[in-house]
Protein backbone atom coordinates (compact mmCIF):
# COMPACT_ATOMS: atom_id res chain seq x y z
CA UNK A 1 -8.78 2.55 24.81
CA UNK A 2 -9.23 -0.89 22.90
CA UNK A 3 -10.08 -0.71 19.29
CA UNK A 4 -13.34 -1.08 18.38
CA UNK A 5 -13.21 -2.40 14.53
CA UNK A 6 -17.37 -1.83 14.31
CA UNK A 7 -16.71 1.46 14.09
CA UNK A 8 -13.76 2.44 11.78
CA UNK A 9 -14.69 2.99 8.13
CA UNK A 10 -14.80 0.01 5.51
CA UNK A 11 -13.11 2.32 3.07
CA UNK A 12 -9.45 3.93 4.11
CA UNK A 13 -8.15 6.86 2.11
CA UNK A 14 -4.23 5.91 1.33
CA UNK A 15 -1.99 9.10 1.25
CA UNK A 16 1.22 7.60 -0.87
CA UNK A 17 0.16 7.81 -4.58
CA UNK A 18 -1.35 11.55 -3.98
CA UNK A 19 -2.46 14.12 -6.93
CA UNK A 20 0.59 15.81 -8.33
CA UNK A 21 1.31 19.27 -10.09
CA UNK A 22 4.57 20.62 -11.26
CA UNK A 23 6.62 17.92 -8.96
CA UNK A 24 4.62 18.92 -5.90
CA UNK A 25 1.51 17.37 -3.92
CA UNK A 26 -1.81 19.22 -5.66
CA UNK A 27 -3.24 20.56 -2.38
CA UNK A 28 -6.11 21.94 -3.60
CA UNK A 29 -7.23 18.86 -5.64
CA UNK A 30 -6.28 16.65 -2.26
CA UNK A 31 -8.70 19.26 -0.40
CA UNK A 32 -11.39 18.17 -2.90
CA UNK A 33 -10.71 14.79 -2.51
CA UNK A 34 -10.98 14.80 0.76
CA UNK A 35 -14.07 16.74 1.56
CA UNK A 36 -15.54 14.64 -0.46
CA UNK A 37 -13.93 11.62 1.22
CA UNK A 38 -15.39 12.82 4.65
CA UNK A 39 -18.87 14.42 3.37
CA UNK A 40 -19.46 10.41 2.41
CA UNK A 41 -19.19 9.28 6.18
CA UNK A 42 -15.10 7.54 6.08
CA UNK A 43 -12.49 9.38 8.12
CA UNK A 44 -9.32 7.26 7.73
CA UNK A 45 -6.32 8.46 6.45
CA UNK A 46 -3.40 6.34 5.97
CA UNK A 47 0.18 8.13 5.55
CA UNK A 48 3.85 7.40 6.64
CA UNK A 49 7.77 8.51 7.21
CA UNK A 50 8.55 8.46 4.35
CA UNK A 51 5.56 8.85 2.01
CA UNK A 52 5.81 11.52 -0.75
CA UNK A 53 9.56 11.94 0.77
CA UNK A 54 7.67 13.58 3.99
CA UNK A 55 5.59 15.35 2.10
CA UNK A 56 2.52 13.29 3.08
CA UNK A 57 2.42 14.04 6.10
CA UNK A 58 3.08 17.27 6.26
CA UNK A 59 -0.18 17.55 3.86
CA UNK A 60 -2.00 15.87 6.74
CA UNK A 61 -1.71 19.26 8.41
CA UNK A 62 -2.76 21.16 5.47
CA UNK A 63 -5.66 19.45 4.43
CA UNK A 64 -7.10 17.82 7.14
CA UNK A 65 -5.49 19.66 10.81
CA UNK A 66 -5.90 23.11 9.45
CA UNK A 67 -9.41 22.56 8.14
CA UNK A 68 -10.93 20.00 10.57
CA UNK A 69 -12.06 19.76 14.28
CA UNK A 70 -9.64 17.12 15.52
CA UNK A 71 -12.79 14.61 16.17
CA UNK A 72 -13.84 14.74 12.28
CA UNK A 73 -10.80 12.51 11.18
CA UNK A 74 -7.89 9.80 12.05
CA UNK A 75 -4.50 9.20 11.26
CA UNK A 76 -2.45 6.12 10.96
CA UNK A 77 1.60 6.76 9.93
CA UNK A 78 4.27 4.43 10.41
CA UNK A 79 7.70 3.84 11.97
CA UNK A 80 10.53 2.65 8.99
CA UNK A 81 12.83 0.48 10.69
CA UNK A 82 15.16 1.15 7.71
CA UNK A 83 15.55 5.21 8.91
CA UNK A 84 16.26 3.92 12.71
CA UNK A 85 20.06 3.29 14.51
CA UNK A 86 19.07 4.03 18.34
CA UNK A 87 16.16 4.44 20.21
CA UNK A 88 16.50 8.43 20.11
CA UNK A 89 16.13 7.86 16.19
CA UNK A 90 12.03 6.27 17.37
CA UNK A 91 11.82 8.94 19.27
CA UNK A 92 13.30 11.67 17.22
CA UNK A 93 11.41 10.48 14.34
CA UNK A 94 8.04 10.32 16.39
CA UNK A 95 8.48 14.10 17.64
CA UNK A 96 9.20 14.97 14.06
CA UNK A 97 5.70 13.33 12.65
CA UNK A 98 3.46 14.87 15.44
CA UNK A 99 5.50 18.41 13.91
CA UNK A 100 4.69 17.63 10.40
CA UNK A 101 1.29 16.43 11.00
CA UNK A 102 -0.03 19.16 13.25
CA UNK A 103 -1.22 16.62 15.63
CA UNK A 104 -1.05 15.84 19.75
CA UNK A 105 -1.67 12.31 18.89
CA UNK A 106 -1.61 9.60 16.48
CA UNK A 107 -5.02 7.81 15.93
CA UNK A 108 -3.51 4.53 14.37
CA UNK A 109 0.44 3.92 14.88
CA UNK A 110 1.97 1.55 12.60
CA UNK A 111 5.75 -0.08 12.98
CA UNK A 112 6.07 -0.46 9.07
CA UNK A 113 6.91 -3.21 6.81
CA UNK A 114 7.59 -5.83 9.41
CA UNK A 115 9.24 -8.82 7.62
CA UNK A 116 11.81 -11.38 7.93
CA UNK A 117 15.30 -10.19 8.97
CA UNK A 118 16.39 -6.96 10.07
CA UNK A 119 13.43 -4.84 9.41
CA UNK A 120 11.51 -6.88 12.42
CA UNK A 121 14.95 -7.52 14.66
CA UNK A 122 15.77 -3.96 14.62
CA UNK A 123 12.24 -3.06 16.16
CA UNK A 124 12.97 -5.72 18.65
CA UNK A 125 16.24 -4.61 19.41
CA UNK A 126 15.34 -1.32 20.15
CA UNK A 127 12.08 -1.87 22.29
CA UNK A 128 9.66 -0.46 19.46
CA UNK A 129 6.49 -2.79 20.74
CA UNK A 130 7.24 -1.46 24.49
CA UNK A 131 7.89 1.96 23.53
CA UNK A 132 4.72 1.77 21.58
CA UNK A 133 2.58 0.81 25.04
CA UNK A 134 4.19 3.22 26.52
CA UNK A 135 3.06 5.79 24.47
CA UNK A 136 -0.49 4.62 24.19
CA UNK A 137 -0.41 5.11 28.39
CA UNK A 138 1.20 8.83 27.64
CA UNK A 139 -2.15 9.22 24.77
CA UNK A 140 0.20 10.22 22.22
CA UNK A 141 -1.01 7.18 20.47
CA UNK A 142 -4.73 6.06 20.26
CA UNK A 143 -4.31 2.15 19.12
CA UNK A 144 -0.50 0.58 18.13
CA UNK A 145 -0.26 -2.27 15.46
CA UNK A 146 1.97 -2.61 12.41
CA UNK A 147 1.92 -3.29 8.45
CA UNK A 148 3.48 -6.24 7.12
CA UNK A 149 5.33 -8.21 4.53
CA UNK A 150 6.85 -11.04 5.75
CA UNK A 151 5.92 -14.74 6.27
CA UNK A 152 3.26 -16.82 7.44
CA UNK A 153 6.07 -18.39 10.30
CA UNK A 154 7.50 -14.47 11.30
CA UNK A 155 3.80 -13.35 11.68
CA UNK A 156 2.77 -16.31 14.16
CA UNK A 157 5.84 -15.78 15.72
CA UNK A 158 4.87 -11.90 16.03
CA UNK A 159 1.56 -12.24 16.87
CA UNK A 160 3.00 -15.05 19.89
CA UNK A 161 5.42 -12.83 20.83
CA UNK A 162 3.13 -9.07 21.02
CA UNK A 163 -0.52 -10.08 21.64
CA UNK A 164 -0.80 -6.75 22.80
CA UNK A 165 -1.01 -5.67 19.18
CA UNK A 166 -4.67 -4.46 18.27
CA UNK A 167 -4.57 -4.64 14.46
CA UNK A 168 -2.21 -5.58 11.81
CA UNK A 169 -2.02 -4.38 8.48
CA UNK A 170 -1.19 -7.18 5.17
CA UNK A 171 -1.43 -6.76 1.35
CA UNK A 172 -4.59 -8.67 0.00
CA UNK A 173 -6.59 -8.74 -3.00
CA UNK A 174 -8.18 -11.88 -5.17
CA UNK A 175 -4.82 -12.02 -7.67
CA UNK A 176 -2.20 -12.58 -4.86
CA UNK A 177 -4.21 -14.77 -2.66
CA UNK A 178 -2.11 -17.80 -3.47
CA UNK A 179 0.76 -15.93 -4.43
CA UNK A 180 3.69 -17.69 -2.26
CA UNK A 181 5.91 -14.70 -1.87
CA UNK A 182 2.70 -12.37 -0.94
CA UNK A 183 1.03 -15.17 1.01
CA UNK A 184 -2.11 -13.12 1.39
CA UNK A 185 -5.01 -15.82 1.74
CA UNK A 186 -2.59 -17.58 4.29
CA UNK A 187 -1.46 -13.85 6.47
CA UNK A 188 -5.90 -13.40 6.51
CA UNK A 189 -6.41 -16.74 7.74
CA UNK A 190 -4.17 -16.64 10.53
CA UNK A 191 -5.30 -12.87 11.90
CA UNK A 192 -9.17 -14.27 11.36
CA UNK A 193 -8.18 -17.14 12.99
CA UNK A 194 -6.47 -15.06 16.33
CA UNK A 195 -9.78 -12.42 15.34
CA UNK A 196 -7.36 -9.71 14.92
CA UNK A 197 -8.73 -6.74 12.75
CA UNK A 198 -6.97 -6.27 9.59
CA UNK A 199 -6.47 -3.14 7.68
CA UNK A 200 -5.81 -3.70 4.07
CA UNK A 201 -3.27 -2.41 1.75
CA UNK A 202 -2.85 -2.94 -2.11
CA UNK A 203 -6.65 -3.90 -2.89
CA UNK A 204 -6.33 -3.08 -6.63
CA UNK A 205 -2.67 -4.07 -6.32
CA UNK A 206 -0.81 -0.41 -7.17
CA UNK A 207 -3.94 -0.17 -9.93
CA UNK A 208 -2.68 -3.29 -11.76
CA UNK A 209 -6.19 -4.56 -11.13
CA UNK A 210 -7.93 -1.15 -11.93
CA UNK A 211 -6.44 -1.79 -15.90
CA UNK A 212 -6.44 -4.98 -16.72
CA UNK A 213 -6.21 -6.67 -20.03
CA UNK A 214 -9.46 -5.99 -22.63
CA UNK A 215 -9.83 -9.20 -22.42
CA UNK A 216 -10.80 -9.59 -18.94
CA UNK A 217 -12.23 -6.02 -19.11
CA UNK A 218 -14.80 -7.74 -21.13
CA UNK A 219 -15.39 -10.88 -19.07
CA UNK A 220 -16.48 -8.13 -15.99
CA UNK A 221 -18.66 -5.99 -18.29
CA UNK A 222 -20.62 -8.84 -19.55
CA UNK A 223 -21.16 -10.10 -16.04
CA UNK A 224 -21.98 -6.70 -14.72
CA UNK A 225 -21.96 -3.74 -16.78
CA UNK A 226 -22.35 -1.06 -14.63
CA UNK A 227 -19.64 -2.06 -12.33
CA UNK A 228 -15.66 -0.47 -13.01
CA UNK A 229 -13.00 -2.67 -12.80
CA UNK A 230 -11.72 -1.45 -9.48
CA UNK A 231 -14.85 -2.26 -8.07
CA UNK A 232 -14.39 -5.75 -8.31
CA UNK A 233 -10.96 -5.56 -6.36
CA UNK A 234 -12.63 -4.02 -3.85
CA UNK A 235 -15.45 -5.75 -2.87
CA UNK A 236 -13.72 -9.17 -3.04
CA UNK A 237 -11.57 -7.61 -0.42
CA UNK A 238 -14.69 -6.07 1.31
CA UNK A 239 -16.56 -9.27 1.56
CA UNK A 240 -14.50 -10.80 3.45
CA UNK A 241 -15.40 -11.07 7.54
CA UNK A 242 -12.38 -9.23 10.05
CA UNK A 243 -11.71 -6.89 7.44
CA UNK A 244 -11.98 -4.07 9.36
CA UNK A 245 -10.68 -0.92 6.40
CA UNK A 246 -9.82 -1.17 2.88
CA UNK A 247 -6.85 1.37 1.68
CA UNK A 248 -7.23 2.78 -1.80
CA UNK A 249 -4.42 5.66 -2.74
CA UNK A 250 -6.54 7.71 -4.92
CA UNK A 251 -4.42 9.83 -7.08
CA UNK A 252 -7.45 12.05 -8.67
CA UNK A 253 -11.24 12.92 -8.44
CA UNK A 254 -12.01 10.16 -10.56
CA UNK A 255 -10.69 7.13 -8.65
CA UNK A 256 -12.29 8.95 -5.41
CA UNK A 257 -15.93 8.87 -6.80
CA UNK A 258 -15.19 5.47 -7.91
CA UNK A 259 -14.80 4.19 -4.64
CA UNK A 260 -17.17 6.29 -2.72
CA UNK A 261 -19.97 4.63 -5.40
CA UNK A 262 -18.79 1.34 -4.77
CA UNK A 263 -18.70 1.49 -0.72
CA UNK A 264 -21.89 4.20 0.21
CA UNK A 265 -24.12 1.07 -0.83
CA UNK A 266 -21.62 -1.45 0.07
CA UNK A 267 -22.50 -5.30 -1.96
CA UNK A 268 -20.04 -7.75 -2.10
CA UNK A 269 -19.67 -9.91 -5.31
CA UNK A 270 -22.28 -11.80 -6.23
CA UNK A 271 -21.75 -15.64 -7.08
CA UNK A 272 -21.88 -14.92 -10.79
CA UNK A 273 -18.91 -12.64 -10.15
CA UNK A 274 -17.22 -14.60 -8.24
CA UNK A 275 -17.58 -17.03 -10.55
CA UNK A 276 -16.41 -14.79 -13.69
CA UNK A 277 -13.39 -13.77 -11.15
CA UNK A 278 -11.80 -17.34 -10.32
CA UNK A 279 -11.62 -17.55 -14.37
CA UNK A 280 -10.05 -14.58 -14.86
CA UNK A 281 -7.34 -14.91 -11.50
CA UNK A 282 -6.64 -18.51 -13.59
CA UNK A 283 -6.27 -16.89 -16.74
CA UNK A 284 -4.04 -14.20 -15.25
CA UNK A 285 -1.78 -16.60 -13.09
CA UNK A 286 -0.42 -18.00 -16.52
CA UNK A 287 0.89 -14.71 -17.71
CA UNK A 288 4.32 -14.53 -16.07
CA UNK A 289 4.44 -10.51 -15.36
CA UNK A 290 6.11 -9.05 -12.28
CA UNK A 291 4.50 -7.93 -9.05
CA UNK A 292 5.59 -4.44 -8.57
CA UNK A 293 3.27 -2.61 -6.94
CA UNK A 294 5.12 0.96 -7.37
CA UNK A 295 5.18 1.50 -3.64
CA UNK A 296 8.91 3.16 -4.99
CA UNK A 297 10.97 1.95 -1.61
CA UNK A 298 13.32 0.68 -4.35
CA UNK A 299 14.13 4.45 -5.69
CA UNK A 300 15.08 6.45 -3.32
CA UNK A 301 18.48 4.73 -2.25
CA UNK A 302 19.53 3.74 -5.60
CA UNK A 303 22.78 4.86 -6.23
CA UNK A 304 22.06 5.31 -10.06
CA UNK A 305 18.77 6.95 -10.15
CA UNK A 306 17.02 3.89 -11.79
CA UNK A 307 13.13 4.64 -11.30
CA UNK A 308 13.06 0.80 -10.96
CA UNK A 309 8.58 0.38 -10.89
CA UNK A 310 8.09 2.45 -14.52
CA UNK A 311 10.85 0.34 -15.86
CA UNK A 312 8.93 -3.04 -14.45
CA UNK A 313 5.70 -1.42 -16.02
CA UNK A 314 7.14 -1.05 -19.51
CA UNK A 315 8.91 -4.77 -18.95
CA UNK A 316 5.16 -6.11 -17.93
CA UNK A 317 3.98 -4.73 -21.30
CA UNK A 318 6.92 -5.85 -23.60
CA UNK A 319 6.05 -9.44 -21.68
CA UNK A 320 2.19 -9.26 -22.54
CA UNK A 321 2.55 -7.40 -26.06
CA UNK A 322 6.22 -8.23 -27.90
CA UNK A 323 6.03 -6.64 -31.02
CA UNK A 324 4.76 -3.00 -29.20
CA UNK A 325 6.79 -0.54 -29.27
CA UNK A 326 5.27 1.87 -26.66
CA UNK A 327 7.24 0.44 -24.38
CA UNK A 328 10.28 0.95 -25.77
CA UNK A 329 9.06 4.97 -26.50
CA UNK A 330 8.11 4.87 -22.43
CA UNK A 331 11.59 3.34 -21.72
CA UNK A 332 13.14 5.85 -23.79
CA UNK A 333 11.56 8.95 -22.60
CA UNK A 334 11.74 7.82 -18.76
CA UNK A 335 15.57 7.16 -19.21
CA UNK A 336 16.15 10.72 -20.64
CA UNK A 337 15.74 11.68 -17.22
CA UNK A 338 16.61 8.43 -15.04
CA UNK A 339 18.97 5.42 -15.07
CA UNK A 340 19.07 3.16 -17.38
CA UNK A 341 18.32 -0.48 -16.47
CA UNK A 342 22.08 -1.59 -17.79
CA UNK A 343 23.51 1.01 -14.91
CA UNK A 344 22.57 -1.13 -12.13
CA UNK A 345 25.59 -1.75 -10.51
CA UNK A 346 23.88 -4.96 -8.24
CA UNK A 347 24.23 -2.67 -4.81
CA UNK A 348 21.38 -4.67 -3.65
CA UNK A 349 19.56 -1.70 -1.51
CA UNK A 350 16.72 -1.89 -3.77
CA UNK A 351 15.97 -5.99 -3.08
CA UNK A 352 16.56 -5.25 0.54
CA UNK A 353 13.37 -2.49 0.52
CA UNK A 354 11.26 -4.39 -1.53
CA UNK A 355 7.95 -5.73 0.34
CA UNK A 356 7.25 -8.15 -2.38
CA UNK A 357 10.92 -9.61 -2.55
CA UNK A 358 11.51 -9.23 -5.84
CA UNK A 359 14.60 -10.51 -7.86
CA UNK A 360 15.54 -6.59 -8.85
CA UNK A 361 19.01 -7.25 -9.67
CA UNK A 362 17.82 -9.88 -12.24
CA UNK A 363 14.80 -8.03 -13.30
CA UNK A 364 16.60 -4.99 -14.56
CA UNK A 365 18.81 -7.22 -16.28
CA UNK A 366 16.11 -8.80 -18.48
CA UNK A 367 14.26 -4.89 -18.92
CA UNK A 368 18.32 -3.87 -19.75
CA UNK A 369 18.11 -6.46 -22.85
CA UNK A 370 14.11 -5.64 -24.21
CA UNK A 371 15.51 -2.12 -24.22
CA UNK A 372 18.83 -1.10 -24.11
CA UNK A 373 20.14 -1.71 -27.52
């Protein structure tokens, strides 16, 4: 079965930043979310390993396999190199996400966070692109592909290598398009070049472009009043050609109505907009914050608890606003119950999980100073 991008939805319902209660994944707000998701025509859901600690998808099966004829919905999930040693781990791992899921097969199968070094080697060490035809023949997967944070040079290389692969799936959105450690405008060029469709992941960059600055805030209103922020992340993402879904991880009711507004009549920016957006991307590449998208790979191995992306958020405000002191409050209430930035002992696990290759190490150091005094 070859993947037909015409026909999978422009909007992509991300299952890693899901509605919380008491510590736990809100099922009955995520049922809400999704019937809504689905009543609107869209019927991708993106999960993974090791999303939610598991969690996600075992919700799959609660809100979508237990609820839904099989036909009404697809899944995409993803293989962690990072949680692999053998080939039985693939396989192991596999058998266990079909269990958690509910599911004979996997719509959209992902090898996850392909970049430079050992994250891609392992998978071609251990025969992940060959197991993963081999599985499509067996129909426990639909279409194979895989997400991806590494360079322009790995992903030619890849792409060289596998043109079996149907679809790949890269961070983009308007502020990282030049970014050099991102490389998003240069990753879209090369799969619209090769007409590979793309699946896309951080649109509103972990919702740092769903709350921007009042400043900017303004500049969109005045252009177009009636549109939210988020929208305008969006639909620069949207109107670009070989897109083929956008993935939004809606954590409430809210955020989903937001984007089911801005994609049941879908219009990409207009030229005013565009316009108003090139000022603001300038205006935003001179403020020197750091690009964590809380995707929260960094956490879970860290050897002293350090809930590394809420103390980058707090940092990002100290940078923008030095004399407030709700960071510090943040800092100090989030550390009650976490590590401290000065506890990092330099391990280095969390720089070698982080898809946007962040300096960690010397990151916490500088959030250490602003607040541990």
């Amino acid at each position: 079965m070859s993947l037909d991008a015409s026909k999978m939805p422009k909007l992509g319902f991300g299952l890693m930043r899901l509605p919380q209660k008491d510590g736990q994944i809100d099922i009955p707000t995520l049922c809400k979310m999704v019937d809504a998701y689905l009543e609107r025509g869209f019927n991708y859901f993106d999960t993974a390993y090791v999303y939610h600690g598991g969690e996600s998808e075992r919700a799959v099966k609660e809100v979508l396999t237990k609820r839904y004829p099989r036909e009404a919905f697809t899944v995409a999930t993803k293989l962690p190199a990072w949680a692999m040693n053998s080939a039985a781990d693939r396989d192991r791992i596999f058998a266990e996400q079909l269990e958690r899921t509910g599911l004979d097969y996997i719509d959209y199968y992902l090898l996850h966070s392909l970049e430079d070094g050992d994250n891609y080697e392992k998978h071609e060490r251990l025969g992940s692109f060959e197991w993963g035809q081999e599985m499509k023949k067996q129909g426990k997967i639909r279409h194979f592909g895989f997400s991806f944070h590494g360079s322009p040079e790995l992903l030619r290389t890849i792409l060289a290598r596998h043109p079996e692969v149907e679809f790949v799936q890269i961070q983009l959105n308007y502020i990282d398009w030049d970014n050099q450690v991102v490389h998003s405008g240069e990753l879209y060029e090369i799969l619209k070049e090769k007409n590979i469709p793309m699946i896309i992941m951080e649109p509103v960059k972990g919702g740092t472009l769903a709350n921007l600055d009042d400043e900017f805030t303004q500049m969109m209103k005045e252009t177009s009043p009636d549109r939210s922020v988020a929208s305008w992340a969006m639909r620069f993402v949207g109107g670009l050609p070989g897109i083929a879904t956008i993935l939004s991880g809606m954590s409430n009711e809210e955020q989903m109505e937001d984007n089911l507004s801005t994609f049941a009549d879908f219009e990409p920016l207009s030229e005013a907009e565009q316009d108003t957006l090139q000022k603001i991307v300038r205006r935003m590449n001179d403020l020197p914050l750091i690009g964590c998208t809380a995707c929260r790979y960094c956490t879970e191995g860290c050897p002293m608890g350090i809930s590394i992306p809420d103390i980058f958020s707090a940092t990002n405000t100290r940078r923008r606003f030095p004399t407030d002191m709700r960071p510090q409050f943040f800092y100090n209430n989030l550390t009650s119950k976490t590590g401290r930035a000065s506890e990092c002992i330099a391990c280095g696990q969390c720089e070698g999980v982080c898809p946007q290759h962040l300096p960690i190490i010397t990151l916490l150091k500088e959030a250490a100073e602003y607040f541990d005094h």
